[in-house]
C-alpha atoms as a PDB file:
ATOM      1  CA  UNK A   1     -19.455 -15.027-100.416  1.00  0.00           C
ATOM      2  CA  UNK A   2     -21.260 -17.954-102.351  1.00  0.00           C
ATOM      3  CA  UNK A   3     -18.928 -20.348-100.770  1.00  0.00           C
ATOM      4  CA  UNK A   4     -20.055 -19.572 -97.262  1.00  0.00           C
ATOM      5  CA  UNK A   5     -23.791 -19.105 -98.510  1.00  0.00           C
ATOM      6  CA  UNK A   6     -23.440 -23.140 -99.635  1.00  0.00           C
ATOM      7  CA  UNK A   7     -21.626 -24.220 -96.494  1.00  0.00           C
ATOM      8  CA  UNK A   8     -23.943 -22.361 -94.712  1.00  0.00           C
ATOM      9  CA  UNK A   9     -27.044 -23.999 -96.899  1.00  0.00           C
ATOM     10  CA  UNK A  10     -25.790 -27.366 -95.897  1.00  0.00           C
ATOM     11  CA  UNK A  11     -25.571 -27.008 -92.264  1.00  0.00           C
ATOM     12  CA  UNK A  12     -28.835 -26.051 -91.805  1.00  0.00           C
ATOM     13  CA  UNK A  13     -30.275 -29.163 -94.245  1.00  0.00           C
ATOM     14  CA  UNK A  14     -28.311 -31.514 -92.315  1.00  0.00           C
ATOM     15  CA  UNK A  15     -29.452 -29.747 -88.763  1.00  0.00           C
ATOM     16  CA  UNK A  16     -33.196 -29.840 -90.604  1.00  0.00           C
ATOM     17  CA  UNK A  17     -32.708 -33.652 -90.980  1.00  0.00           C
ATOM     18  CA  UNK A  18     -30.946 -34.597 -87.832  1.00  0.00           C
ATOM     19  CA  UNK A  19     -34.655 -33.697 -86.998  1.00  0.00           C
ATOM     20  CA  UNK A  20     -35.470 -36.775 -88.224  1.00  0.00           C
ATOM     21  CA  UNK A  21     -33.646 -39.527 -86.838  1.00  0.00           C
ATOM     22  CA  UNK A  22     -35.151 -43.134 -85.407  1.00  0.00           C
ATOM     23  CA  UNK A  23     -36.013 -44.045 -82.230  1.00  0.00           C
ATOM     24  CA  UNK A  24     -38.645 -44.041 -79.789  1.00  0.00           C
ATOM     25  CA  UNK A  25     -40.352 -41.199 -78.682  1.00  0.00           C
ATOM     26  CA  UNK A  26     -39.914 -41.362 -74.850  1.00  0.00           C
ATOM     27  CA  UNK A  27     -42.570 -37.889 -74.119  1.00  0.00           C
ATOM     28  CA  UNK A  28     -45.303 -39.465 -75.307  1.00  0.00           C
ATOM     29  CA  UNK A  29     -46.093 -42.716 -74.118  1.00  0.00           C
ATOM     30  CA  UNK A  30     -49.813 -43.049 -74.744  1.00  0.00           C
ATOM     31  CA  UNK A  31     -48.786 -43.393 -78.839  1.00  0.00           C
ATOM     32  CA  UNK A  32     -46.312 -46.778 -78.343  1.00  0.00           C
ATOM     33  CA  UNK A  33     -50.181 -48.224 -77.594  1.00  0.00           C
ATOM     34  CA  UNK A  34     -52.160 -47.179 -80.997  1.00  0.00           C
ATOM     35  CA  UNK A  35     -49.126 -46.366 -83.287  1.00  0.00           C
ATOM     36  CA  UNK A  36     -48.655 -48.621 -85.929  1.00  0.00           C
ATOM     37  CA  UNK A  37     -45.178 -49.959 -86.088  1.00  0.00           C
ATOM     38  CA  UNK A  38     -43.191 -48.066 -88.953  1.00  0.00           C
ATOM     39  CA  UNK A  39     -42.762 -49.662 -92.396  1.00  0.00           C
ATOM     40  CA  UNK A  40     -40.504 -50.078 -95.441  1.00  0.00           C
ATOM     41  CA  UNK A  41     -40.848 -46.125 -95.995  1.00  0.00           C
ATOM     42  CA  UNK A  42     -40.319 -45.166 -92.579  1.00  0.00           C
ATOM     43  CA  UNK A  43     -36.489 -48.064 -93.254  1.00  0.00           C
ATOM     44  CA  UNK A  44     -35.720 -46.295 -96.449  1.00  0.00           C
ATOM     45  CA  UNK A  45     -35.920 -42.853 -94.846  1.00  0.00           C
ATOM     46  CA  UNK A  46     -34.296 -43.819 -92.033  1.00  0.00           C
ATOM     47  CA  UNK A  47     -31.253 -45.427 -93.703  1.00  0.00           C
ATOM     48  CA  UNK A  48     -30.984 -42.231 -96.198  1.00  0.00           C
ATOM     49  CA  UNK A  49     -30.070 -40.276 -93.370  1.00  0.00           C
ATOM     50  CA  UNK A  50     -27.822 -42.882 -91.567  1.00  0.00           C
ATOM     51  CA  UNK A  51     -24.570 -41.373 -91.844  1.00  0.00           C
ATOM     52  CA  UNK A  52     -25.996 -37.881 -90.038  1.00  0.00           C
ATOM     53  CA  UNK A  53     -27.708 -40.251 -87.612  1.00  0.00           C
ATOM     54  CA  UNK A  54     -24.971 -42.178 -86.727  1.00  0.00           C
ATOM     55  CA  UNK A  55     -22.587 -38.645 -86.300  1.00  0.00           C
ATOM     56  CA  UNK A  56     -25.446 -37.793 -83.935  1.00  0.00           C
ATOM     57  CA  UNK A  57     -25.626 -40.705 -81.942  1.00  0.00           C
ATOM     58  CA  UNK A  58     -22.147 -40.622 -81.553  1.00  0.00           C
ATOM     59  CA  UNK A  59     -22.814 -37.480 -78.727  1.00  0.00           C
ATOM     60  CA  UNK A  60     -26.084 -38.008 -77.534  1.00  0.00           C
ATOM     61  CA  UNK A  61     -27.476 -41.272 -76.330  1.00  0.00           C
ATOM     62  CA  UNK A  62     -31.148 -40.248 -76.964  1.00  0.00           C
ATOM     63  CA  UNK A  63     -30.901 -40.690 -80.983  1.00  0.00           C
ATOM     64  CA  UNK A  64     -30.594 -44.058 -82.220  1.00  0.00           C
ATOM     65  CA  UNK A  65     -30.074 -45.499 -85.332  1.00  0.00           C
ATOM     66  CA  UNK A  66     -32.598 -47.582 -86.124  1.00  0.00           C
ATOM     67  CA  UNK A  67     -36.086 -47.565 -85.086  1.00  0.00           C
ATOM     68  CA  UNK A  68     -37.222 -50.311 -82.826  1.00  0.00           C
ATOM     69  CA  UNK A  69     -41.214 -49.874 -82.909  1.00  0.00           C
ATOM     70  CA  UNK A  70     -40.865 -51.500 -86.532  1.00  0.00           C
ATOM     71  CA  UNK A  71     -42.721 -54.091 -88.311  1.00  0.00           C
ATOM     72  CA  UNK A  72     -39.684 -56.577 -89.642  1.00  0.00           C
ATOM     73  CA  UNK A  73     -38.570 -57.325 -92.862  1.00  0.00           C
ATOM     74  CA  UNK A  74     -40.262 -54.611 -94.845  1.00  0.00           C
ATOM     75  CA  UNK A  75     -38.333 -52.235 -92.458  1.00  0.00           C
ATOM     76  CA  UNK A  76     -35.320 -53.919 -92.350  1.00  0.00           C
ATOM     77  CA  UNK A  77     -35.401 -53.772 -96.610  1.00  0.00           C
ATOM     78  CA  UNK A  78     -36.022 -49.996 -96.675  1.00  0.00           C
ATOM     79  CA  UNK A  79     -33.373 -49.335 -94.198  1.00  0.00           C
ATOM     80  CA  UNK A  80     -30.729 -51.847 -96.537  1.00  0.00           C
ATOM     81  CA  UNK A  81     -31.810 -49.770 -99.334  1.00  0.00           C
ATOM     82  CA  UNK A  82     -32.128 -46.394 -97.791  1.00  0.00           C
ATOM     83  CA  UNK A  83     -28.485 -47.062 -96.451  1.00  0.00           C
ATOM     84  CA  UNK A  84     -27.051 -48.536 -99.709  1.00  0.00           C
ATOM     85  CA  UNK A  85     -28.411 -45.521-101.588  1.00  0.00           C
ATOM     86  CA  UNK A  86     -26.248 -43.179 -99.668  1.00  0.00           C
ATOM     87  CA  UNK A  87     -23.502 -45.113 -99.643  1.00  0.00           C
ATOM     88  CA  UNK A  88     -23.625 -46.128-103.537  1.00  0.00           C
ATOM     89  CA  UNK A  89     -24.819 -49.732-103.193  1.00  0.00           C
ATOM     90  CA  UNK A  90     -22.446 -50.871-105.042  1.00  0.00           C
ATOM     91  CA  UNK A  91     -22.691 -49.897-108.509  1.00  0.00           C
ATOM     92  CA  UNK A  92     -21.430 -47.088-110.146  1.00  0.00           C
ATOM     93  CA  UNK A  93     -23.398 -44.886-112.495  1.00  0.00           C
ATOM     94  CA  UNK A  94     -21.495 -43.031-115.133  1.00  0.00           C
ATOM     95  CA  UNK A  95     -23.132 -40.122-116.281  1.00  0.00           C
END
């Protein structure tokens, strides 16, 4: 019972975060004119969920992976690190 309670759990996180994926909002147009373009949190948060975004993407071509109303580098950093985080960024931490 507490197995499918946890596999349960986790689909609904990772439905609650597919929520959350980059790309442009095409219903509301008037914001692309006064929305400031997304920064290093908006990269970090957006590489975090990568590998859910990229599973998405995979089936509909709405979602992308990486959010092109950005503002550069500071993105592009937070994404690298978001990303690397998930994927263990090559070190390993013995606890």
């Amino acid at each position: 019972m507490k197995k499918y309670f946890l596999i349960g759990s986790c689909l609904i996180v990772l439905l609650m975060i597919a929520g959350c994926t980059a790309g442009p909002n095409n219903v509301v147009k008037i914001l692309e004119i006064t929305k400031e373009p997304v920064g290093f949190w908006y990269g970090l948060w957006h590489g975090s969920i990568s590998p859910i975004t990229l599973i998405i993407s995979l089936f509909n071509d709405n979602i992308g992976m990486y959010e092109v109303y950005n503002n550069g580098g500071w993105y592009d950093f937070g994404f690298l690190l978001g990303a690397g985080g998930v994927f263990g960024g090559g070190i390993k931490i013995i606890l």
